[in-house]
PDB file of N, CA and C in Angstrom:
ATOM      1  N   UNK A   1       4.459 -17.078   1.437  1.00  0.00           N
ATOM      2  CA  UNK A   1       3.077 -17.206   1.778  1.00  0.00           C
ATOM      3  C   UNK A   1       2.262 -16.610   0.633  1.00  0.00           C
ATOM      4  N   UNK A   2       1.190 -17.393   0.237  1.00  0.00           N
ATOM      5  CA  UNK A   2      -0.105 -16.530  -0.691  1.00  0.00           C
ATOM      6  C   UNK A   2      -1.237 -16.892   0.171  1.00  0.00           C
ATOM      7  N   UNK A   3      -1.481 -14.954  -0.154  1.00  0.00           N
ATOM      8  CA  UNK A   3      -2.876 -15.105  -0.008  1.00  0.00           C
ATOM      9  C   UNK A   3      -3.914 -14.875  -0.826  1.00  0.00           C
ATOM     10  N   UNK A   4      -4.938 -15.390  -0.505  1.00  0.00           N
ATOM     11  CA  UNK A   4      -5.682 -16.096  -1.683  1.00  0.00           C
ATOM     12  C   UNK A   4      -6.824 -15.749  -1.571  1.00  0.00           C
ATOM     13  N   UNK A   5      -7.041 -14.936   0.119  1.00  0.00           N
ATOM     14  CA  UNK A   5      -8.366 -14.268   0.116  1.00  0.00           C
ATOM     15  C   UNK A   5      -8.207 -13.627   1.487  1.00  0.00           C
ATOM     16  N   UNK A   6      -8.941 -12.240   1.535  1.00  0.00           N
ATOM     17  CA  UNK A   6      -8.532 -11.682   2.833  1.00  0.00           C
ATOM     18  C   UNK A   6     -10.336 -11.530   3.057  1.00  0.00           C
ATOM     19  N   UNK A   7     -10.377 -11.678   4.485  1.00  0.00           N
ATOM     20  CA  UNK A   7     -12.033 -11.235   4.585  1.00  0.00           C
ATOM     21  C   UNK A   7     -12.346 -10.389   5.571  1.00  0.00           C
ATOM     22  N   UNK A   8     -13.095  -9.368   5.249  1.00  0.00           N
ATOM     23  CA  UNK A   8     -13.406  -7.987   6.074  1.00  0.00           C
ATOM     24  C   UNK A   8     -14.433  -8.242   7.602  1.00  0.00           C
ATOM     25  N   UNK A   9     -14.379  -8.118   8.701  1.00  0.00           N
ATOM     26  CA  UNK A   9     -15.133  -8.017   9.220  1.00  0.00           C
ATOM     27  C   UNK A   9     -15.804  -6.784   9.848  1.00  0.00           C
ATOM     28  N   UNK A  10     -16.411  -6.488   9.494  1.00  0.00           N
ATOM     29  CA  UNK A  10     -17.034  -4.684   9.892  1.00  0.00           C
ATOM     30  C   UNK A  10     -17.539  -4.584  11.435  1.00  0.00           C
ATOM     31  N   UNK A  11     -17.748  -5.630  11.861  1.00  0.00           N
ATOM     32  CA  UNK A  11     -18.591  -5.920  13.228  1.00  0.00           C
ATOM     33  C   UNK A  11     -17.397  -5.986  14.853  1.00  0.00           C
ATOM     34  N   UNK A  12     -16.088  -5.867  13.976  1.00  0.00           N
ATOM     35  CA  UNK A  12     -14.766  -5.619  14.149  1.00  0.00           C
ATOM     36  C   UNK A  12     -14.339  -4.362  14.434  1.00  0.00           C
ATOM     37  N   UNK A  13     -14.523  -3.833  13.807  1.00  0.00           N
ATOM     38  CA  UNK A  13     -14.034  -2.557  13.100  1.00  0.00           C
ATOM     39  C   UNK A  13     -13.978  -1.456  14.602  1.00  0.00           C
ATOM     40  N   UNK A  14     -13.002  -0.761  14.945  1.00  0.00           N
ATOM     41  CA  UNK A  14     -12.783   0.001  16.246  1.00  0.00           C
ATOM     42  C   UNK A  14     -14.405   0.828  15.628  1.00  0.00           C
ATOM     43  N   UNK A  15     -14.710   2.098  14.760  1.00  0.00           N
ATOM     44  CA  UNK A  15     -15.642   2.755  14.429  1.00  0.00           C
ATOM     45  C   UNK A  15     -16.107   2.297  13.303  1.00  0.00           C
ATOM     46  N   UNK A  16     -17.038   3.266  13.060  1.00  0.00           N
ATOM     47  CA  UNK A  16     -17.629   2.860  11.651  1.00  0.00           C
ATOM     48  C   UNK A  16     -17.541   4.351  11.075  1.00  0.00           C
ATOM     49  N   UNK A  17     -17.745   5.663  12.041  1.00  0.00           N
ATOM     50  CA  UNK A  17     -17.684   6.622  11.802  1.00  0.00           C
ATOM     51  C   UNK A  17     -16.353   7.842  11.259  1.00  0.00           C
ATOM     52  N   UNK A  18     -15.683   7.052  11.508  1.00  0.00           N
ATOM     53  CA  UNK A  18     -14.298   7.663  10.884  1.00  0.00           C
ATOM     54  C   UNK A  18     -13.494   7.195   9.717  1.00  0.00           C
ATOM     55  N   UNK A  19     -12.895   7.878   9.398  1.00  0.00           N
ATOM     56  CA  UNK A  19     -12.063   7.180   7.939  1.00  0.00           C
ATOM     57  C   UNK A  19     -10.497   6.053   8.961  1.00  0.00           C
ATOM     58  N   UNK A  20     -10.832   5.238   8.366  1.00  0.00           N
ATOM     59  CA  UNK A  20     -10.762   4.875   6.943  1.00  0.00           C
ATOM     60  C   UNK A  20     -12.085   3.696   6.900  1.00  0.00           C
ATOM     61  N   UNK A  21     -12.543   3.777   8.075  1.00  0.00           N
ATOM     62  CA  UNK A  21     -13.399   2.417   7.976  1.00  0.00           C
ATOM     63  C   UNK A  21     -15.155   3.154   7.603  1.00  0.00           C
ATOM     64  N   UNK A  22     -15.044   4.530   7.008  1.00  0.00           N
ATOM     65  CA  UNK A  22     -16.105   4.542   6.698  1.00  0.00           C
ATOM     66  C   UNK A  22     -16.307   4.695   5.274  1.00  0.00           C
ATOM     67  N   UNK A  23     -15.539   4.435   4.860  1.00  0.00           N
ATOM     68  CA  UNK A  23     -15.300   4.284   3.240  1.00  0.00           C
ATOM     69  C   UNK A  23     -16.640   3.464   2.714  1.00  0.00           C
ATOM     70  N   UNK A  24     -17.016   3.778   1.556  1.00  0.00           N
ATOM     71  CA  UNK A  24     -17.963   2.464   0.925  1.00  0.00           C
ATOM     72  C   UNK A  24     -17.357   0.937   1.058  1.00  0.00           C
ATOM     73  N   UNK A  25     -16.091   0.762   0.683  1.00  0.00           N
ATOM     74  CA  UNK A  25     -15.309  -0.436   0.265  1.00  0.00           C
ATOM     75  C   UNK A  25     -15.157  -1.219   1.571  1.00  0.00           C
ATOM     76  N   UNK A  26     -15.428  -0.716   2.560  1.00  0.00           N
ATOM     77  CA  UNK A  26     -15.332  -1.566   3.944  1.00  0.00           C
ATOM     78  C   UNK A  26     -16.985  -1.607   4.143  1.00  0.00           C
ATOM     79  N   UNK A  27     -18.063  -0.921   3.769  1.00  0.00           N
ATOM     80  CA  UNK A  27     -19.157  -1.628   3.916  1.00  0.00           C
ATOM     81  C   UNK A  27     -19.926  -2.511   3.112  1.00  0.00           C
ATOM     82  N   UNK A  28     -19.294  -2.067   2.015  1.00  0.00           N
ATOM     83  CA  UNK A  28     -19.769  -2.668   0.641  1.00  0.00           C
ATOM     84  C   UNK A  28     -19.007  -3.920  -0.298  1.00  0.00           C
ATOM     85  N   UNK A  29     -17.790  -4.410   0.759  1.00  0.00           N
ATOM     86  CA  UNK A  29     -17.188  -5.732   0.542  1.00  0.00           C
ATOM     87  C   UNK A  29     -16.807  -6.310   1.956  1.00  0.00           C
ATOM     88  N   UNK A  30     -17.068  -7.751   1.744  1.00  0.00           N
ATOM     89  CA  UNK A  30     -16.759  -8.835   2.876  1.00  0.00           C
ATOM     90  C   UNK A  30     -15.684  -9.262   2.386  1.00  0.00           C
ATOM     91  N   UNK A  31     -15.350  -9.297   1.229  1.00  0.00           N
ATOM     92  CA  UNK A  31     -13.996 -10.576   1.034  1.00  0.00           C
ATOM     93  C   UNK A  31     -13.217  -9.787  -0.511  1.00  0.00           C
ATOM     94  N   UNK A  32     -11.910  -9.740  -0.059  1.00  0.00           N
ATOM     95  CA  UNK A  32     -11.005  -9.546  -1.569  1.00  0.00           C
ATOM     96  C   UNK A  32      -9.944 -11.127  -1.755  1.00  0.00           C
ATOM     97  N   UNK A  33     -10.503 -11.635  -3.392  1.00  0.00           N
ATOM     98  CA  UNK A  33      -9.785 -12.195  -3.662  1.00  0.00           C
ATOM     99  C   UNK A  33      -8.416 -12.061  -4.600  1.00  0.00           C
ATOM    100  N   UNK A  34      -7.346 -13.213  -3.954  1.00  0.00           N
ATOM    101  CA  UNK A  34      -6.345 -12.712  -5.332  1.00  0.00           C
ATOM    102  C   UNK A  34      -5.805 -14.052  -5.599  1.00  0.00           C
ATOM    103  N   UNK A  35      -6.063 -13.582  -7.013  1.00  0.00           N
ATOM    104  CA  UNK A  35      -6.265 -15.009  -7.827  1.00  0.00           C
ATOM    105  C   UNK A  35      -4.173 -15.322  -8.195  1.00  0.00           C
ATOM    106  N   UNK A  36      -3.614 -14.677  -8.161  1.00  0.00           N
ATOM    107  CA  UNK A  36      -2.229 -14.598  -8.260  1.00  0.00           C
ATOM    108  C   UNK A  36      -1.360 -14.165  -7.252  1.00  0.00           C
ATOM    109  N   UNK A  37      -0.397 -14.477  -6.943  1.00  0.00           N
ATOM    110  CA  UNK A  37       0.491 -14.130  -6.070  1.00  0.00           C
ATOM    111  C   UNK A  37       0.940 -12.319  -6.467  1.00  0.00           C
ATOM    112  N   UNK A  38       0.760 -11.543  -4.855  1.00  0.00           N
ATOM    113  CA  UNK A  38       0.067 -10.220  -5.201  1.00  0.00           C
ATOM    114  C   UNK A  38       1.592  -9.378  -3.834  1.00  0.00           C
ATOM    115  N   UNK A  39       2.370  -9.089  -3.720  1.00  0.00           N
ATOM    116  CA  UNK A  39       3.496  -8.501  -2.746  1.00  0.00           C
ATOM    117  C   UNK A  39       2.820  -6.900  -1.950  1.00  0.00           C
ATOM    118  N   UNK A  40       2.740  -6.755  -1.131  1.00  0.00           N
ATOM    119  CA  UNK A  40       2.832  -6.241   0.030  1.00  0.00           C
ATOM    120  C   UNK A  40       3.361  -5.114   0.667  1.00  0.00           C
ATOM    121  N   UNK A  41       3.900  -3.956   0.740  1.00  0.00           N
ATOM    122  CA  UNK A  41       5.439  -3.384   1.458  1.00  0.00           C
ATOM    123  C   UNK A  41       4.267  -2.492   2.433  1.00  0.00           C
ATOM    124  N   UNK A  42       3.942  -2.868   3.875  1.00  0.00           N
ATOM    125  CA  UNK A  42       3.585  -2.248   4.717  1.00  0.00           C
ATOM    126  C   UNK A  42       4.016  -1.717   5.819  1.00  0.00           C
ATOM    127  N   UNK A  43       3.877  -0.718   6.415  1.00  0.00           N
ATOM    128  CA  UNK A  43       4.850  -0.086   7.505  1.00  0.00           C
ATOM    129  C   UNK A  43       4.469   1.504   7.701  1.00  0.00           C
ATOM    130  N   UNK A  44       5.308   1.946   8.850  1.00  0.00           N
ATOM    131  CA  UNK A  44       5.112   3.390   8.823  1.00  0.00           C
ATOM    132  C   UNK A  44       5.188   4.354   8.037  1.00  0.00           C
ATOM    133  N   UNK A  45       5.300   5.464   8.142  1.00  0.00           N
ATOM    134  CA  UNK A  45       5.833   6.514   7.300  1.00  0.00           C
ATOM    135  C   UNK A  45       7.445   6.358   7.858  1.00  0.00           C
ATOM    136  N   UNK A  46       8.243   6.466   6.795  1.00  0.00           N
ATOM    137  CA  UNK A  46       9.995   6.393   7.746  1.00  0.00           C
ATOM    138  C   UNK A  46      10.154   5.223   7.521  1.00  0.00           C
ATOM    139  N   UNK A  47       9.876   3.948   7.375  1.00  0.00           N
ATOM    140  CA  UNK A  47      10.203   2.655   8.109  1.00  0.00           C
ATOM    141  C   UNK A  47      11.539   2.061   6.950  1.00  0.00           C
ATOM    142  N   UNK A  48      11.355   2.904   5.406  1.00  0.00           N
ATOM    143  CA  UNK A  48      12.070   2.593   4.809  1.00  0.00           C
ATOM    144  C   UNK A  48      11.290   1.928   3.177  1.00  0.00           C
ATOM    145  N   UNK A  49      10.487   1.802   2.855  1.00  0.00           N
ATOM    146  CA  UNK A  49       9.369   1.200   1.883  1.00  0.00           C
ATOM    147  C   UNK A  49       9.911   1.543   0.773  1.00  0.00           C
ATOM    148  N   UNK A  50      10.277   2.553   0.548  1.00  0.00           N
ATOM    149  CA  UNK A  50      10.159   3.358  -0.797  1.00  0.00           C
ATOM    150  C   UNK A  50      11.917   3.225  -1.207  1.00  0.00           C
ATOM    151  N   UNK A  51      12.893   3.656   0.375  1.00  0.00           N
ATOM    152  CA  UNK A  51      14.345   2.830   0.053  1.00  0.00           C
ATOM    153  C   UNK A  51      13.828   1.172  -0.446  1.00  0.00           C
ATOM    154  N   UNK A  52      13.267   0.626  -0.142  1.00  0.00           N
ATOM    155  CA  UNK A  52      13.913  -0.579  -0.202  1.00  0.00           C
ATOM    156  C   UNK A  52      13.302  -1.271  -1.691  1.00  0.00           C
ATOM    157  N   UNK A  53      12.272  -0.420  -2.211  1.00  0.00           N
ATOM    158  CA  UNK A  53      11.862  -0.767  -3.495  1.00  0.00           C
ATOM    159  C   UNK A  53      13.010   0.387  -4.529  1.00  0.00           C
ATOM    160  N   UNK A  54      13.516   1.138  -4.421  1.00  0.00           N
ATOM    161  CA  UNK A  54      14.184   2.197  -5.149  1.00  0.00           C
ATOM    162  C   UNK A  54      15.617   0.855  -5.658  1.00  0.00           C
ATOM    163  N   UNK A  55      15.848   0.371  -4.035  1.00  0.00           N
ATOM    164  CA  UNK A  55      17.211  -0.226  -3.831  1.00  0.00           C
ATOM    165  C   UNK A  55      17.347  -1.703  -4.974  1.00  0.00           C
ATOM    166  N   UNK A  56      15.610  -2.405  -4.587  1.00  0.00           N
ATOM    167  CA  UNK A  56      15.374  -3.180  -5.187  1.00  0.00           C
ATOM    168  C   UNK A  56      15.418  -3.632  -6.673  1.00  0.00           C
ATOM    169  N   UNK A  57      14.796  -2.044  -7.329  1.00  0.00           N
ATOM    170  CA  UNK A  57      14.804  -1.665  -9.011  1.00  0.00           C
ATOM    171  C   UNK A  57      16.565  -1.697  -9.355  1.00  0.00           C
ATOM    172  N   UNK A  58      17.078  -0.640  -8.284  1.00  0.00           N
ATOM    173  CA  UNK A  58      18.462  -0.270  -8.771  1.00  0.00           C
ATOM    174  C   UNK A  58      19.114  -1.851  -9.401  1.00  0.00           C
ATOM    175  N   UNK A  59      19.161  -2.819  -8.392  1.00  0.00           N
ATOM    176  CA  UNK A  59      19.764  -3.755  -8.055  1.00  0.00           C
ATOM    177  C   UNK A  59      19.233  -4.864  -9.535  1.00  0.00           C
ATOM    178  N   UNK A  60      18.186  -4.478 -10.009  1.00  0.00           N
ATOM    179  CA  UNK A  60      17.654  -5.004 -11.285  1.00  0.00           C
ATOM    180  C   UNK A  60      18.288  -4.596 -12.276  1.00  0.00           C
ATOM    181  N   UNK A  61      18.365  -2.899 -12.148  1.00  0.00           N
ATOM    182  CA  UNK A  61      18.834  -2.513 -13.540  1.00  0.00           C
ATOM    183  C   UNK A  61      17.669  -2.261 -14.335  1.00  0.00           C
ATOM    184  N   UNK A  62      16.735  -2.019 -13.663  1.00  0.00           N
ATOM    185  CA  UNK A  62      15.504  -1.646 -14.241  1.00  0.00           C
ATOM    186  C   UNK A  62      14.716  -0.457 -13.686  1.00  0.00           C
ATOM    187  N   UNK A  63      14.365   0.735 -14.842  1.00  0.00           N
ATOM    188  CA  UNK A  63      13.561   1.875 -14.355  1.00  0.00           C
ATOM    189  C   UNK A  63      12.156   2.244 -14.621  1.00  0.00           C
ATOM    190  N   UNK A  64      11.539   1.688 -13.666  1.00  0.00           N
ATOM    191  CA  UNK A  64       9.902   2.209 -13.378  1.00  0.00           C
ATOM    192  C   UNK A  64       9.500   3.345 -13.171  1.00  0.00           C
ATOM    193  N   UNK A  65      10.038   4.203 -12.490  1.00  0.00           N
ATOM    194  CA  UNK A  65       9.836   5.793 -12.351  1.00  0.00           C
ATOM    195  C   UNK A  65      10.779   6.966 -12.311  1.00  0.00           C
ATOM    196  N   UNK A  66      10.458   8.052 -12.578  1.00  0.00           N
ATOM    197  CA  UNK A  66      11.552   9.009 -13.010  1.00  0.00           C
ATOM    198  C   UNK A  66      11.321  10.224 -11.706  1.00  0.00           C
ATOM    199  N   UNK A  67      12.248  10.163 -11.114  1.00  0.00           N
ATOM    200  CA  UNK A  67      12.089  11.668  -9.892  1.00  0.00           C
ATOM    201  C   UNK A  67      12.258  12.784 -11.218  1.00  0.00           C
ATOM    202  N   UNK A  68      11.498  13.829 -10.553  1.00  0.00           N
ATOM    203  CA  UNK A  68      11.715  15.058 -11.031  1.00  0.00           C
ATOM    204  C   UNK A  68      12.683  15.814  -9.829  1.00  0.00           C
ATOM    205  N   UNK A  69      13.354  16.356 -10.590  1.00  0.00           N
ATOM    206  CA  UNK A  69      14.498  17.177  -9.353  1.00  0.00           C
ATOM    207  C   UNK A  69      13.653  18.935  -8.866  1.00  0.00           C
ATOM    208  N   UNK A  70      13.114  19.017  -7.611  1.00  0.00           N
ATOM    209  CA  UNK A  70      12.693  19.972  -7.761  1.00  0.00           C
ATOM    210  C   UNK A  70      13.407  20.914  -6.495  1.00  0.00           C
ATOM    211  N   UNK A  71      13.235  22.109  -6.949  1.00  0.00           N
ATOM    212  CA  UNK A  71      14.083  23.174  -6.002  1.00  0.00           C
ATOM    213  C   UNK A  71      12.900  23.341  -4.875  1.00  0.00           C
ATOM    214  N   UNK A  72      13.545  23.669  -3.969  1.00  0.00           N
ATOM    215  CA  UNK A  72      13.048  24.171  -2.188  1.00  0.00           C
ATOM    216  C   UNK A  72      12.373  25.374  -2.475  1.00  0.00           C
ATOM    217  N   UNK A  73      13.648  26.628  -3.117  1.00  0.00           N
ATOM    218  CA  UNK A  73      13.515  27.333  -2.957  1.00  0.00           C
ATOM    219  C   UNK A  73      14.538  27.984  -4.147  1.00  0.00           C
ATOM    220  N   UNK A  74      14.154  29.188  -4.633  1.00  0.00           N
ATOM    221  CA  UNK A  74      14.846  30.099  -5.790  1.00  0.00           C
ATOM    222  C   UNK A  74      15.486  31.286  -4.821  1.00  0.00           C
ATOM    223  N   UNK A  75      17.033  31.272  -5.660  1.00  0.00           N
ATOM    224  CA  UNK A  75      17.496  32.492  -4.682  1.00  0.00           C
ATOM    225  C   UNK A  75      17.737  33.744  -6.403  1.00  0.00           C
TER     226      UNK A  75
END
């Protein structure tokens, strides 16, 4: 599927007074276009997003980002 244009309706919107829908960018745009085919990874916190793009790179053989190894705690 592409999408090719998503359009905001504010008159929608559960509040207007809380984040995230009180941002400028939800009052101050009706429509985002994308002129190219644009990918997605939405979901919970947990659901797995970040495995499945890590898994994805691995599986390329290609490295986009570098973990830093960091300690908890110093004994």
């Amino acid at each position: 599927m592409h999408l090719e244009r998503a359009n905001l309706h504010p008159e929608a919107f559960p509040t207007q007074k809380h984040y995230p829908f009180n941002l400028a960018i939800f009052s101050q745009t009706r429509s985002f276009e994308f002129p190219a085919p644009v990918t997605f990874f939405v979901g919970e916190n947990g659901t797995g997003k970040s495995t499945l793009l890590k898994a994805l790179v691995q599986k390329c053989g290609i490295q986009i980002w570098g973990e830093v190894e960091r300690r908890r705690f110093e004994i």
